[in-house]
C-alpha atoms as a PDB file:
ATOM      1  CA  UNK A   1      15.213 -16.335   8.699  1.00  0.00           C
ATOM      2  CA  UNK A   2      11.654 -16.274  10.340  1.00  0.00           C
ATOM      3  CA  UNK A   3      10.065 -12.812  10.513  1.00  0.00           C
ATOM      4  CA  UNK A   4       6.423 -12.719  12.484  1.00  0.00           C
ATOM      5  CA  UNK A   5       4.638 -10.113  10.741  1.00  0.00           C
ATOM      6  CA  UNK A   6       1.850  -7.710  12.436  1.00  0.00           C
ATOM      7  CA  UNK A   7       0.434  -4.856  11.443  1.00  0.00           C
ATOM      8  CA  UNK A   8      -0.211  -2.392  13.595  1.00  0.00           C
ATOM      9  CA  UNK A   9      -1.925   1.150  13.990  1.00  0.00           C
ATOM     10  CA  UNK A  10       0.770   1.779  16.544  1.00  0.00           C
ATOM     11  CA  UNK A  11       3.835   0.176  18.386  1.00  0.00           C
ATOM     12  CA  UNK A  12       6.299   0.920  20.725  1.00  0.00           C
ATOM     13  CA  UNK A  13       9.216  -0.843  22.730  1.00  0.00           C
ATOM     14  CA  UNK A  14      10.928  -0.068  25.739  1.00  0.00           C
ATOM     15  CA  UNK A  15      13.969  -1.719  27.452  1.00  0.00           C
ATOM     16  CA  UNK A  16      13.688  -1.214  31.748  1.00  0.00           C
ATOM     17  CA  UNK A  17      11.871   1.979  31.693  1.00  0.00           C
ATOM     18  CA  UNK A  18      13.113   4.063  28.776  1.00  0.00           C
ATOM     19  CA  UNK A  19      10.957   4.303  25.458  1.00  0.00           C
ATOM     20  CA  UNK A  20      13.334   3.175  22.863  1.00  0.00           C
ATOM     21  CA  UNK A  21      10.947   3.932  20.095  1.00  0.00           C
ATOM     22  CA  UNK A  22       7.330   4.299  18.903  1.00  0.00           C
ATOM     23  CA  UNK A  23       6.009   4.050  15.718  1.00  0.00           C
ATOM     24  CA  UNK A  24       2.777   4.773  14.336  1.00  0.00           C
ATOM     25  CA  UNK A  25       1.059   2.655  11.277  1.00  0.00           C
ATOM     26  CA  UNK A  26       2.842  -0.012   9.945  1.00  0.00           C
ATOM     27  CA  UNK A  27       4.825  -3.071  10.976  1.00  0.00           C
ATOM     28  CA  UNK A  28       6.059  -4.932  14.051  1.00  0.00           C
ATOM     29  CA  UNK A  29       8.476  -7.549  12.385  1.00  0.00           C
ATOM     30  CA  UNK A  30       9.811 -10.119  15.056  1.00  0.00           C
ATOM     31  CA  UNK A  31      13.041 -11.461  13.515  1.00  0.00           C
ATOM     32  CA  UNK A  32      14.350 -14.910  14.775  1.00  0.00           C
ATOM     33  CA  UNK A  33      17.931 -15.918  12.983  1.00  0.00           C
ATOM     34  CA  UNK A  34      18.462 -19.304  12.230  1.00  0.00           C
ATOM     35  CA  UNK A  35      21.871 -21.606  11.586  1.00  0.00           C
ATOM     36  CA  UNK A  36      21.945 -21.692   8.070  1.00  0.00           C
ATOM     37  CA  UNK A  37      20.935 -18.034   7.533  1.00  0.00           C
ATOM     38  CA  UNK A  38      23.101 -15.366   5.654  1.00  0.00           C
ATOM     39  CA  UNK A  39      22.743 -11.832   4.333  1.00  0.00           C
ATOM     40  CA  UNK A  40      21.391 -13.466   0.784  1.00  0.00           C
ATOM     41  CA  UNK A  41      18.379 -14.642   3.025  1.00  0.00           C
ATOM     42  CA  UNK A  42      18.782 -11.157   4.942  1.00  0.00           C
ATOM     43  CA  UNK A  43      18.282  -9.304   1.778  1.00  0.00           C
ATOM     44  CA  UNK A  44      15.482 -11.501   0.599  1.00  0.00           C
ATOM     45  CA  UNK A  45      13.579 -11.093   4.097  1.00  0.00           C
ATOM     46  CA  UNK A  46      14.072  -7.195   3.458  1.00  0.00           C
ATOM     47  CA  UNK A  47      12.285  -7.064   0.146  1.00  0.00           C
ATOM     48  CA  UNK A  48       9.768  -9.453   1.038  1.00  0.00           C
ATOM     49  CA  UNK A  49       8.580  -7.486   4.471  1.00  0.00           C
ATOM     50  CA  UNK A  50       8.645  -4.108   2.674  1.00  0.00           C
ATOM     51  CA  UNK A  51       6.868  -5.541  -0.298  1.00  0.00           C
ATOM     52  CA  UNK A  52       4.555  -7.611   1.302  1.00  0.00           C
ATOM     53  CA  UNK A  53       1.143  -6.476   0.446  1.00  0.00           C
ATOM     54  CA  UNK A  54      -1.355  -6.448   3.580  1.00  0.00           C
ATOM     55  CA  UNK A  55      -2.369  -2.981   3.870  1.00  0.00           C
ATOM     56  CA  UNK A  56      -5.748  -1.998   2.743  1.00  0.00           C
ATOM     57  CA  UNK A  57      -6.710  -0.068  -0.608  1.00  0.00           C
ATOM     58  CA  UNK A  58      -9.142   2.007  -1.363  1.00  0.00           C
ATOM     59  CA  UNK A  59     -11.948  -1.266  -1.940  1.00  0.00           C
ATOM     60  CA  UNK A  60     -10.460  -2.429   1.017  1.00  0.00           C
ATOM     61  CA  UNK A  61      -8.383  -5.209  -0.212  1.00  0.00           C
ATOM     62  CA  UNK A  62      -4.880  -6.284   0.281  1.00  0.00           C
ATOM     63  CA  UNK A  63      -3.167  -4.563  -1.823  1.00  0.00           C
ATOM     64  CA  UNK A  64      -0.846  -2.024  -0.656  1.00  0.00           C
ATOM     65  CA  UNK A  65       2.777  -2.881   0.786  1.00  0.00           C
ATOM     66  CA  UNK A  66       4.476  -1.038   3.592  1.00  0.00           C
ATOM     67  CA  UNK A  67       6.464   1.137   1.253  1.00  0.00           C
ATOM     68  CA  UNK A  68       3.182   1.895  -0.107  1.00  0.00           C
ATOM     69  CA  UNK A  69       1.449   3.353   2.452  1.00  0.00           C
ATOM     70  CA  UNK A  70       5.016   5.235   3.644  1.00  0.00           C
ATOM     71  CA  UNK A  71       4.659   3.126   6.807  1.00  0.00           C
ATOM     72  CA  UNK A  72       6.744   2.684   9.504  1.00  0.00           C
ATOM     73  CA  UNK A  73       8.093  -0.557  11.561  1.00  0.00           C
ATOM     74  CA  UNK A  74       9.572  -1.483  14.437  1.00  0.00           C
ATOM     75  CA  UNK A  75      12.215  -4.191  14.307  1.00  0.00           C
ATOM     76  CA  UNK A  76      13.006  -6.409  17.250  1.00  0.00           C
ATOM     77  CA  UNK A  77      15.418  -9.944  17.111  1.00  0.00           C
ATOM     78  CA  UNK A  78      13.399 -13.078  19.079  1.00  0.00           C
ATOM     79  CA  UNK A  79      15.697 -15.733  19.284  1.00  0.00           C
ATOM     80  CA  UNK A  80      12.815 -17.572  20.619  1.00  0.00           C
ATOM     81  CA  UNK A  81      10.960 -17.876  17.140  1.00  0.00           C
ATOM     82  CA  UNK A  82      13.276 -20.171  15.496  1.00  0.00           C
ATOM     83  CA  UNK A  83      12.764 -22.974  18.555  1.00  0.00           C
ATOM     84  CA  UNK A  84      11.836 -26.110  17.741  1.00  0.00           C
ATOM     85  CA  UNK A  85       8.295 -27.245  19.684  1.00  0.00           C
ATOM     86  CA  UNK A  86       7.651 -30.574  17.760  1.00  0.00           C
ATOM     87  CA  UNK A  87       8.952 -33.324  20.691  1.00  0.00           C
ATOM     88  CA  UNK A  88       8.002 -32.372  24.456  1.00  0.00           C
ATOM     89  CA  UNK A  89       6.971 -30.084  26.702  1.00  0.00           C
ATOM     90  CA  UNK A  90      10.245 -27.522  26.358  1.00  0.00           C
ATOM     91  CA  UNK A  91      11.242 -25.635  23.624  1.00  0.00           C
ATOM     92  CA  UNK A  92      14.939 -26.605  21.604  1.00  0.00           C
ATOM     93  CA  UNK A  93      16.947 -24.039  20.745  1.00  0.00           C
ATOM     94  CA  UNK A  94      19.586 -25.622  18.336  1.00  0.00           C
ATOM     95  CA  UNK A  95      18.450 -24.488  15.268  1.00  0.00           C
ATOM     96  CA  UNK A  96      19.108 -20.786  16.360  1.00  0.00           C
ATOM     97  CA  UNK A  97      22.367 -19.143  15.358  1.00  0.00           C
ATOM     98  CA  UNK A  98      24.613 -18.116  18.082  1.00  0.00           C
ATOM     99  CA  UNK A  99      24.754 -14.860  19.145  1.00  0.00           C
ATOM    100  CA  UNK A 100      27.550 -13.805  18.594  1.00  0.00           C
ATOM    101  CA  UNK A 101      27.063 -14.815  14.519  1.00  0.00           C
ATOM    102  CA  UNK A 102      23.141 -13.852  14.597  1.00  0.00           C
ATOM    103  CA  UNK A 103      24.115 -10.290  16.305  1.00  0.00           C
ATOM    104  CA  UNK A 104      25.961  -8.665  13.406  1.00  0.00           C
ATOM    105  CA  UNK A 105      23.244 -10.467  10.566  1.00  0.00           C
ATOM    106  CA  UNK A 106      20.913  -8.188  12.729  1.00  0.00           C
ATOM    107  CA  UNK A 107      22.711  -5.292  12.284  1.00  0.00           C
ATOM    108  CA  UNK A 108      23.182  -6.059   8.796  1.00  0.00           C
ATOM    109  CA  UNK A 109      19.432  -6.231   8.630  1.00  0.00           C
ATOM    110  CA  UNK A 110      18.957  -3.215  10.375  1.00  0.00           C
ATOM    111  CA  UNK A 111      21.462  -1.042   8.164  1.00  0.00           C
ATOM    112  CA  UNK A 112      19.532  -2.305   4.900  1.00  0.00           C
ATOM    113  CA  UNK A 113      16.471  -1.451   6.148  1.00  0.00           C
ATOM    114  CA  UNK A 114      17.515   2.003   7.510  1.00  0.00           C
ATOM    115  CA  UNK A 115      18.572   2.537   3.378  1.00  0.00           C
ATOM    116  CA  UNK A 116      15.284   2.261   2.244  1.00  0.00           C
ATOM    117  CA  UNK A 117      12.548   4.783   2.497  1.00  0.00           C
ATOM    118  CA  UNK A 118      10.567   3.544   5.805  1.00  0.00           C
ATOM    119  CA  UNK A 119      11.276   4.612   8.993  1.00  0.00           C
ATOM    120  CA  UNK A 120      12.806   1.686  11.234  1.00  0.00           C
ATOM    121  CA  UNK A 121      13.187   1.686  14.763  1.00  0.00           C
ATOM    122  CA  UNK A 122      14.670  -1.377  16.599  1.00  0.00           C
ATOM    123  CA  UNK A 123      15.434  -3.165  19.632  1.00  0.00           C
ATOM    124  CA  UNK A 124      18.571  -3.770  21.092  1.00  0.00           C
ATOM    125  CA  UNK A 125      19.569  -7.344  20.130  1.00  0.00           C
ATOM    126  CA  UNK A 126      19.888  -9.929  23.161  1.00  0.00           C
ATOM    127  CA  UNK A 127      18.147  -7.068  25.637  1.00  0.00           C
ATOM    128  CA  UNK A 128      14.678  -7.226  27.821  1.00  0.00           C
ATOM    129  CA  UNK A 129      12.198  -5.528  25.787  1.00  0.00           C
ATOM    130  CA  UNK A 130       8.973  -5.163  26.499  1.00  0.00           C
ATOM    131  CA  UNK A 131       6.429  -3.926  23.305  1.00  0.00           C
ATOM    132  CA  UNK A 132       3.315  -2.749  23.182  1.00  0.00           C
ATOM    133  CA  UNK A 133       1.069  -2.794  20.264  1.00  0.00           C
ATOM    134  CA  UNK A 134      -2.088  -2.279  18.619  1.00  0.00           C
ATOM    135  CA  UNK A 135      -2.893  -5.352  15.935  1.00  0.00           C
ATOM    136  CA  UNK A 136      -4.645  -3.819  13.323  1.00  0.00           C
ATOM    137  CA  UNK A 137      -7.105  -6.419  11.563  1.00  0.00           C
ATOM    138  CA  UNK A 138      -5.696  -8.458  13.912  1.00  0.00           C
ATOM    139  CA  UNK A 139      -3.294  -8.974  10.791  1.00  0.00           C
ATOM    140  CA  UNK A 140      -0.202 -11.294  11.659  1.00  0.00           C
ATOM    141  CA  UNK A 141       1.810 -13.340   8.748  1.00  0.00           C
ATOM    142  CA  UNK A 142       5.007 -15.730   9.238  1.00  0.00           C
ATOM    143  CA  UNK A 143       7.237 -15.428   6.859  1.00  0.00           C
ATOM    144  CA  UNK A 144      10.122 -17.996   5.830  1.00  0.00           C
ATOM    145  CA  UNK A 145      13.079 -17.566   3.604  1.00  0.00           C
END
């Protein structure tokens, strides 16, 4: 699983015209599901992004995780980030899972996260979303597991 990390002071997402969700400080996670991914790597991606310690403390450090500050995110599946870009001038989408087998590792995502004690507001997986942000730093990690 690939998860493109940003925080943000503020986010929002809305599919055609309607405002799916907004969210104020926090994360906008990007998830792209790969072939060989499961809910082991699922779970792993979980505690990593709400552990994950880029918020500032008091000195003004990294040092405080998302479930630290009580922060919210917004969660939103791009196929696109799990392309492969390394041989010409289009991207390869073969290491992406299907669909219909990356959908419900989504949801599965989405339920886990929804049992913790951030706020979570998502996308609709496969749909035309268009988000807005504001990066806050700018602060933007990749993660892998």
């Amino acid at each position: 699983m690939i998860a493109l990390l940003q925080r943000v002071n503020w986010g929002s997402l809305r599919i055609a015209d309607d405002v799916r969700g907004e969210i104020g400080k926090g994360l906008v996670v990007l998830l792209g599901v790969e072939k060989d991914d499961d809910r082991q790597k699922a779970d792993r991606l979980l505690h990593k992004v709400l552990n994950y310690r880029i918020f500032a403390d008091a000195d003004g450090k990294m040092n405080l995780s998302l479930l630290d500050i009580a922060g919210e995110w917004l969660l939103v599946s791009q196929f696109t980030l799990a392309a492969t870009t390394d041989k010409g001038l289009r991207p390869g989408f073969s290491s992406a899972m299907s669909p219909a087998l990356a959908e419900p590792l989504y949801d599965y995502l989405v339920e886990q996260a929804r049992n913790q004690s951030c706020r979570v507001v998502t996308g609709v997986f496969g749909a035309d979303m268009k988000i807005g942000l504001e990066n806050d730093g700018p602060v933007t990690f990749l993660l892998r597991v």
